[in-house]
C-alpha atoms as a PDB file:
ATOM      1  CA  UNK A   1       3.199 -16.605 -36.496  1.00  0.00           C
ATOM      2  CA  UNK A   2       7.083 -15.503 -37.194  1.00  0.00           C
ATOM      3  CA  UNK A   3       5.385 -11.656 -37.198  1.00  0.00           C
ATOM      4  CA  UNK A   4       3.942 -12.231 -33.851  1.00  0.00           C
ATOM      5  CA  UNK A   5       7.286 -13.856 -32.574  1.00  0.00           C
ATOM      6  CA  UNK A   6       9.761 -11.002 -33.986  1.00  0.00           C
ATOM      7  CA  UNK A   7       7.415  -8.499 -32.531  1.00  0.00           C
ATOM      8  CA  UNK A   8       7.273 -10.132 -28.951  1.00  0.00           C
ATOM      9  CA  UNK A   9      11.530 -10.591 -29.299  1.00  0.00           C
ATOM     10  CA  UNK A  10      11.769  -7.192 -30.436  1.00  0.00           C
ATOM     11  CA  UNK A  11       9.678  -5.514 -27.540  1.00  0.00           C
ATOM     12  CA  UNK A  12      12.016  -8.069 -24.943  1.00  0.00           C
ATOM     13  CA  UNK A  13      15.117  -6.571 -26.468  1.00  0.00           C
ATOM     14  CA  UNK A  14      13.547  -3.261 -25.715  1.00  0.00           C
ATOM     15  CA  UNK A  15      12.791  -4.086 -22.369  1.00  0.00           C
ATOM     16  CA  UNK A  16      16.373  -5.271 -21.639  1.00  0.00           C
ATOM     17  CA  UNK A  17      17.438  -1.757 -23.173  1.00  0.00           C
ATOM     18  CA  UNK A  18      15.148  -0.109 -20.747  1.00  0.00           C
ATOM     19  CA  UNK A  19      16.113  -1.941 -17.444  1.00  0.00           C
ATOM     20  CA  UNK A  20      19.513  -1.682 -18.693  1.00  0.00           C
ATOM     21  CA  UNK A  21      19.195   2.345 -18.642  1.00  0.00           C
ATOM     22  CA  UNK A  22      17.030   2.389 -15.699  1.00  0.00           C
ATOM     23  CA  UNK A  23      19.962   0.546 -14.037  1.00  0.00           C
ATOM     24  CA  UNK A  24      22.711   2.487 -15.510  1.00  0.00           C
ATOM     25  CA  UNK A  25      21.120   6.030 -14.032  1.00  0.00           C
ATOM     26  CA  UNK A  26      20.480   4.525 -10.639  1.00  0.00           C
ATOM     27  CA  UNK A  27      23.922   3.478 -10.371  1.00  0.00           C
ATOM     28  CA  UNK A  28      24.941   6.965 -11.806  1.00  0.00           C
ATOM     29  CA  UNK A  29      22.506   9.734 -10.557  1.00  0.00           C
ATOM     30  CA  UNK A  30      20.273   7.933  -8.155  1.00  0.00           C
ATOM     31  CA  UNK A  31      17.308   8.837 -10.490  1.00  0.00           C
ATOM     32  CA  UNK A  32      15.375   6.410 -12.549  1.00  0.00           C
ATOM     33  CA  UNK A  33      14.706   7.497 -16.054  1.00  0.00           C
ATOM     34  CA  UNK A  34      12.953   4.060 -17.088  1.00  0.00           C
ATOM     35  CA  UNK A  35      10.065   4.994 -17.958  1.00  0.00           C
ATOM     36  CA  UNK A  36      11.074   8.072 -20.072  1.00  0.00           C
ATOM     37  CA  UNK A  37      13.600   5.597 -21.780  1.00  0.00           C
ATOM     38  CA  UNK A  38      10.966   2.477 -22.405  1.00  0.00           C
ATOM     39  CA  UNK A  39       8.503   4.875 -24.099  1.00  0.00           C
ATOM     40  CA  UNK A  40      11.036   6.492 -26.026  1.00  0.00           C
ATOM     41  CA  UNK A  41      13.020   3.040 -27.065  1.00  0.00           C
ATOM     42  CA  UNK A  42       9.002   1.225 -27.904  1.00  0.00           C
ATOM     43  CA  UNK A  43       8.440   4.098 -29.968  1.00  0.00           C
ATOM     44  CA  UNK A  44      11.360   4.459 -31.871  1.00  0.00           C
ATOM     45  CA  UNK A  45      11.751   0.552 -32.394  1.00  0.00           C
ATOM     46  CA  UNK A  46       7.824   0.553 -33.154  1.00  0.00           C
ATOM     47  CA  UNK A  47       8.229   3.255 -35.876  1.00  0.00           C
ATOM     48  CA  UNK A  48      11.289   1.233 -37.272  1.00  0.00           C
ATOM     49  CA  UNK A  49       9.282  -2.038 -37.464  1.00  0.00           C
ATOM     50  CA  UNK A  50       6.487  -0.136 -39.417  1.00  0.00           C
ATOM     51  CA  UNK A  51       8.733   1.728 -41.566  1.00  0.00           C
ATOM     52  CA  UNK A  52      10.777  -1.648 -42.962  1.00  0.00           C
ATOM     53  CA  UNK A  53       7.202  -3.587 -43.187  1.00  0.00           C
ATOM     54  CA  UNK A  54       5.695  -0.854 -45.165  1.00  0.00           C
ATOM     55  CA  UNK A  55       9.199  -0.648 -47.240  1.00  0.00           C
ATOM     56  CA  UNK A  56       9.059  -4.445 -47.635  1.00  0.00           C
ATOM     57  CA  UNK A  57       5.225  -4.103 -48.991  1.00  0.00           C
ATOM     58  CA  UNK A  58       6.338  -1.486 -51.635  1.00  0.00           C
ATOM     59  CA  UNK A  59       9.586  -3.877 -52.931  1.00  0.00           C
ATOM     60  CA  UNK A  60       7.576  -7.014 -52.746  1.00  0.00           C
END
């Protein structure tokens, strides 16, 4: 249950981080670069999540 709870936190902090950007470059350049920025911020925090599990796996 915590998993499924840091997960769904982790992709809302992402979210903010992508509206935040989107926002940002609107405000800036009149272009919106969400979307670029959501994928790139999922993947990134995605990779991180799966990179400390599997290093928590191998300690523990």
């Amino acid at each position: 249950m915590g998993d499924v709870l840091s997960r769904v936190s982790l992709l809302g902090v992402v979210t903010l981080l992508a509206v935040h950007f989107e926002l940002l470059f609107v405000s800036k350049f009149g272009v919106a670069f969400w979307s670029w920025y959501f994928f790139a911020l999922v993947g990134l925090s995605a990779t991180y999540h799966w990179y400390t599990e599997r290093k928590q796996r191998v300690v523990g």
